[in-house]
Protein backbone atom coordinates (compact mmCIF):
# COMPACT_ATOMS: atom_id res chain seq x y z
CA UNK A 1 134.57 124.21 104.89
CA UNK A 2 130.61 123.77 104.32
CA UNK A 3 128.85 127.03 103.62
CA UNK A 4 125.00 127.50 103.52
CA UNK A 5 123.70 129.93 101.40
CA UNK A 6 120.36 130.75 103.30
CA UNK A 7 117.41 132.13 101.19
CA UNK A 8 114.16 133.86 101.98
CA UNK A 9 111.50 133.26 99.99
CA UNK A 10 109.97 135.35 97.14
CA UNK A 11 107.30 138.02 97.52
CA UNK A 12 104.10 135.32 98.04
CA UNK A 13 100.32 136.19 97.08
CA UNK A 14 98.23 137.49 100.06
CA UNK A 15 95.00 136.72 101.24
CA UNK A 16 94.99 133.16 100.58
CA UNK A 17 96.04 129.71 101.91
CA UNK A 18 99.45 128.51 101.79
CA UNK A 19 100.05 131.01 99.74
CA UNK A 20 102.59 130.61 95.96
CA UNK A 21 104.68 133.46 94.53
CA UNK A 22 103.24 136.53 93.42
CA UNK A 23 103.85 137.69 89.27
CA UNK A 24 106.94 139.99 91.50
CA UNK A 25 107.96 137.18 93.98
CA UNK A 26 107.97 134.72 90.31
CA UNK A 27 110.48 137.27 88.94
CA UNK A 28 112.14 137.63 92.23
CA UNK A 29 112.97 133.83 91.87
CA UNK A 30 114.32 133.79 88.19
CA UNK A 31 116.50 136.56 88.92
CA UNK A 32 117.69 134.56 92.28
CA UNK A 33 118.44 131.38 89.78
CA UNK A 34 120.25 133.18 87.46
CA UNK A 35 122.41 134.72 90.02
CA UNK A 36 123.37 131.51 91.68
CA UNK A 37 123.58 129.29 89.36
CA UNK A 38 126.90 130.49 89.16
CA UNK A 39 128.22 129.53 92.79
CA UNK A 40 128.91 126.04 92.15
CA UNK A 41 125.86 124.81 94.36
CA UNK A 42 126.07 121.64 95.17
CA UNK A 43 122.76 120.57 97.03
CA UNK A 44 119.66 122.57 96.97
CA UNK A 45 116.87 122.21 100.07
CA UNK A 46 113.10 123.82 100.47
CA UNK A 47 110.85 124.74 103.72
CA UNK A 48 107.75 122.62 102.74
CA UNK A 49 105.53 125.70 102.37
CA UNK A 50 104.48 126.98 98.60
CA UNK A 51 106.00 129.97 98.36
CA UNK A 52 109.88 128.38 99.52
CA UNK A 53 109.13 125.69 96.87
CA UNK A 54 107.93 127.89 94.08
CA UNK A 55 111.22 130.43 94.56
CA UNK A 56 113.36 127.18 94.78
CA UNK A 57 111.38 125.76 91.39
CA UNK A 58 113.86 128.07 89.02
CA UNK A 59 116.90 127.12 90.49
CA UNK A 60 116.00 123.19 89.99
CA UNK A 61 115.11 123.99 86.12
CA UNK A 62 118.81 125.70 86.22
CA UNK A 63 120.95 123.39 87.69
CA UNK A 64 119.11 119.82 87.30
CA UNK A 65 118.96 119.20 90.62
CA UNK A 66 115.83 118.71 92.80
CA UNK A 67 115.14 120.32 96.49
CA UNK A 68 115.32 118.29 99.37
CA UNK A 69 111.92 119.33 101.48
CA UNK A 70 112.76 119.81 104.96
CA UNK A 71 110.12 119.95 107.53
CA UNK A 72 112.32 121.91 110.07
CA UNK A 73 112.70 124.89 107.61
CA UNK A 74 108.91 125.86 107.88
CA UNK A 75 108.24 129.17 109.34
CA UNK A 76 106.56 129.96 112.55
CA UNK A 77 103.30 130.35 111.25
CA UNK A 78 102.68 126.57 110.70
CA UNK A 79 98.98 127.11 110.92
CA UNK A 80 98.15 127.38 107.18
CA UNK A 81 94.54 127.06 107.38
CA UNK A 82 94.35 130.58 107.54
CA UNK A 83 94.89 133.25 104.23
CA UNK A 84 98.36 134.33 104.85
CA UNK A 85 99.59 138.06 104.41
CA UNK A 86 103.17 139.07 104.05
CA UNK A 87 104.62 140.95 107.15
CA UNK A 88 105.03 143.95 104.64
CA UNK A 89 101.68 144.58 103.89
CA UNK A 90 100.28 144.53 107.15
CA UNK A 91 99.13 148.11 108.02
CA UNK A 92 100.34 149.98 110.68
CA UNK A 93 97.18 150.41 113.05
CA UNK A 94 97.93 146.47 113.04
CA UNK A 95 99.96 146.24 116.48
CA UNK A 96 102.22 143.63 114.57
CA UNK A 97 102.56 146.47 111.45
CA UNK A 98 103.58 148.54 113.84
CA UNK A 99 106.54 146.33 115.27
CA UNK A 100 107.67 145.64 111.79
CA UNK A 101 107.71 149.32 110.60
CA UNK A 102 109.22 150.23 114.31
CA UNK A 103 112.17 147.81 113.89
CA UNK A 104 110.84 145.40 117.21
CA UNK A 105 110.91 142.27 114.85
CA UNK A 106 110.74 140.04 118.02
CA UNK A 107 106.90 141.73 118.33
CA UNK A 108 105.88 140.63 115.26
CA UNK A 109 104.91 137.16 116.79
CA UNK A 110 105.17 137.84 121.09
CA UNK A 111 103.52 134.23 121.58
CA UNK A 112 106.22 132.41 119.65
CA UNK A 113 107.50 129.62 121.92
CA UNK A 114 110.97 130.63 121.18
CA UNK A 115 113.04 128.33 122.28
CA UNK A 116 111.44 125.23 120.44
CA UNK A 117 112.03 127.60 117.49
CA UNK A 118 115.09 128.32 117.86
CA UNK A 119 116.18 124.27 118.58
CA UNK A 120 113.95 123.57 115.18
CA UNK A 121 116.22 126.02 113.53
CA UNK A 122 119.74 124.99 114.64
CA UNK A 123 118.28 121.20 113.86
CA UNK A 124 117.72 121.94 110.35
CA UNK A 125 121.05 123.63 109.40
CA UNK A 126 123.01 120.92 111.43
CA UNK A 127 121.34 118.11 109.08
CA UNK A 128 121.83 120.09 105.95
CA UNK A 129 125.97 120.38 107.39
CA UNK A 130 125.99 117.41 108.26
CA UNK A 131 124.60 115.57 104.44
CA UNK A 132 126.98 117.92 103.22
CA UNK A 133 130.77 118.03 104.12
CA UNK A 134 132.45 120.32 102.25
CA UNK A 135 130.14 121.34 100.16
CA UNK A 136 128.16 124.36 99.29
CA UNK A 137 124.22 123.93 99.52
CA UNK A 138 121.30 126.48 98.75
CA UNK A 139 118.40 126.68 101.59
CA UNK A 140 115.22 128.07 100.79
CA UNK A 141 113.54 129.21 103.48
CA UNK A 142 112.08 131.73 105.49
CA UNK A 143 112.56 135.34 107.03
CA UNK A 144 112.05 133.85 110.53
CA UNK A 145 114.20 130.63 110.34
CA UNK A 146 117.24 133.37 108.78
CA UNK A 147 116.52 135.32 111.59
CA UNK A 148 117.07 132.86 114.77
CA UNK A 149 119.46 130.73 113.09
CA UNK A 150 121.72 133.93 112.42
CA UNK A 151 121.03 135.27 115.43
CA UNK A 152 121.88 131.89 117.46
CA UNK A 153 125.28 131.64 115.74
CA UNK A 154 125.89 135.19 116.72
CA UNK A 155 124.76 134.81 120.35
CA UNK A 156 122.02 137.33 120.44
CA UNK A 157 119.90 137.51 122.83
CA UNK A 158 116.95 138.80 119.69
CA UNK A 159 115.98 136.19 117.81
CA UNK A 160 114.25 138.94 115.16
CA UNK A 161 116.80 141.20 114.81
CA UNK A 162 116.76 142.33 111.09
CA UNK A 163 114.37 142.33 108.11
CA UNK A 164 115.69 140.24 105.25
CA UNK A 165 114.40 140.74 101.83
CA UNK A 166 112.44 138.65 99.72
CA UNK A 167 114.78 136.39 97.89
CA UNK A 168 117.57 137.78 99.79
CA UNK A 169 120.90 135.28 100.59
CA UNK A 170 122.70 135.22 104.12
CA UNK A 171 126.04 132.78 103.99
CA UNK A 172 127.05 130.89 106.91
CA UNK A 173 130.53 128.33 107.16
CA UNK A 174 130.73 126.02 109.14
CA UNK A 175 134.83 126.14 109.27
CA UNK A 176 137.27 122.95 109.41
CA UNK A 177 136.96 121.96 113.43
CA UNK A 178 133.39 122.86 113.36
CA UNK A 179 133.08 126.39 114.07
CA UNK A 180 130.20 127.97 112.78
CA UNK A 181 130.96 131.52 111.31
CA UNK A 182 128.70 134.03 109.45
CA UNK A 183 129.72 135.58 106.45
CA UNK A 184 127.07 137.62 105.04
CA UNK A 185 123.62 139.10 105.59
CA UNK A 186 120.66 139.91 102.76
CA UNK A 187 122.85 140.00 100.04
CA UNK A 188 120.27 140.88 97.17
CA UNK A 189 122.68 142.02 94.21
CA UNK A 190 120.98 139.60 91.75
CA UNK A 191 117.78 142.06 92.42
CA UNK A 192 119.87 145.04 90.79
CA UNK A 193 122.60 143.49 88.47
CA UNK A 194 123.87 140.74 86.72
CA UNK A 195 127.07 138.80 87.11
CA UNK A 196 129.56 139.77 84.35
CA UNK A 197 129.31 136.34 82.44
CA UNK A 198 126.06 136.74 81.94
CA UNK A 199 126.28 141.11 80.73
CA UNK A 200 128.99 139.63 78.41
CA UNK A 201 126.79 136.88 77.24
């Protein structure tokens, strides 16, 4: 069994160009590292964008290992010659705030050509299965690329169908015989606790 632990990024700055993490998103991170650390990782992989990089950065310092940057993890918004704004703080006279806060994730981006996105997606956890045989590899990424990849190994016809949280983990297995399987969505438990190695530490 190879399992992919699938991570969205930490809460980025807004208002400027490829945007880092925020002082919150920073923390996000640390806690995220701290809490996986623990899992026996055995590969760790980045979107190229800042803010997958900078959550991934803690993690590295951890565990000793450095990120492969994959080009098929970026998010849809490839276009970063604009200031960026997370999804969250986009107010809701914005039609796209309004599809977020509604629940109609698939809104938040109507032009997306979805099917190349989707094909992008699958493409990018096949290679990371593929380096990895039986291992166990983190994959910092992106709300979006979470979304359809999830949703393709589901068979859902949404490819936005829930709202992950920043630094949030979503498992998937690909099983012996090569059955892909999902085993959990936004887990975010490092946000509110600590494992009980480190409480006894």
């Amino acid at each position: 069994m190879t399992e992919l632990l699938l991570v969205r990024h930490g809460l980025p700055l807004a208002g400027v160009f490829d945007p880092g993490l925020s002082p919150e998103g920073s923390a996000q991170a640390e806690r995220l590292a701290a809490w996986l650390v623990h899992e026996d990782v055995d590969a760790l992989y980045t979107s190229p964008f800042l803010r997958a990089r900078e959550t991934v950065a803690p993690l590295e310092r951890l565990t000793g290992m450095t990120a492969t940057v994959l080009d098929d993890l970026r998010e849809w918004d490839t276009d970063v010659s604009h200031p960026y704004m997370p999804p969250e703080q986009i107010g809701a006279e914005d039609p796209r705030g309004a599809a977020l806060a509604e629940g109609r994730y698939e809104d938040f981006v109507p032009d997306l050509d979805w099917d190349a996105f989707r094909a992008r997606a699958v493409r990018a956890m096949d290679t990371i299965f593929d380096a990895h045989p039986g291992g166990r590899v983190a994959v910092v990424c992106h709300g979006g690329i979470t979304n359809t990849y999830l949703a393709t190994v589901l068979g859902l016809p949404t490819m936005f169908w829930f709202h992950p949280g920043y630094t949030s983990v979503s498992r998937v297995r690909r099983m012996p015989g090569g059955r892909i399987v999902l085993h959990s969505v936004n887990e975010t438990a490092h946000m509110i606790a600590r494992r009980a190695v480190d409480a006894a530490a």
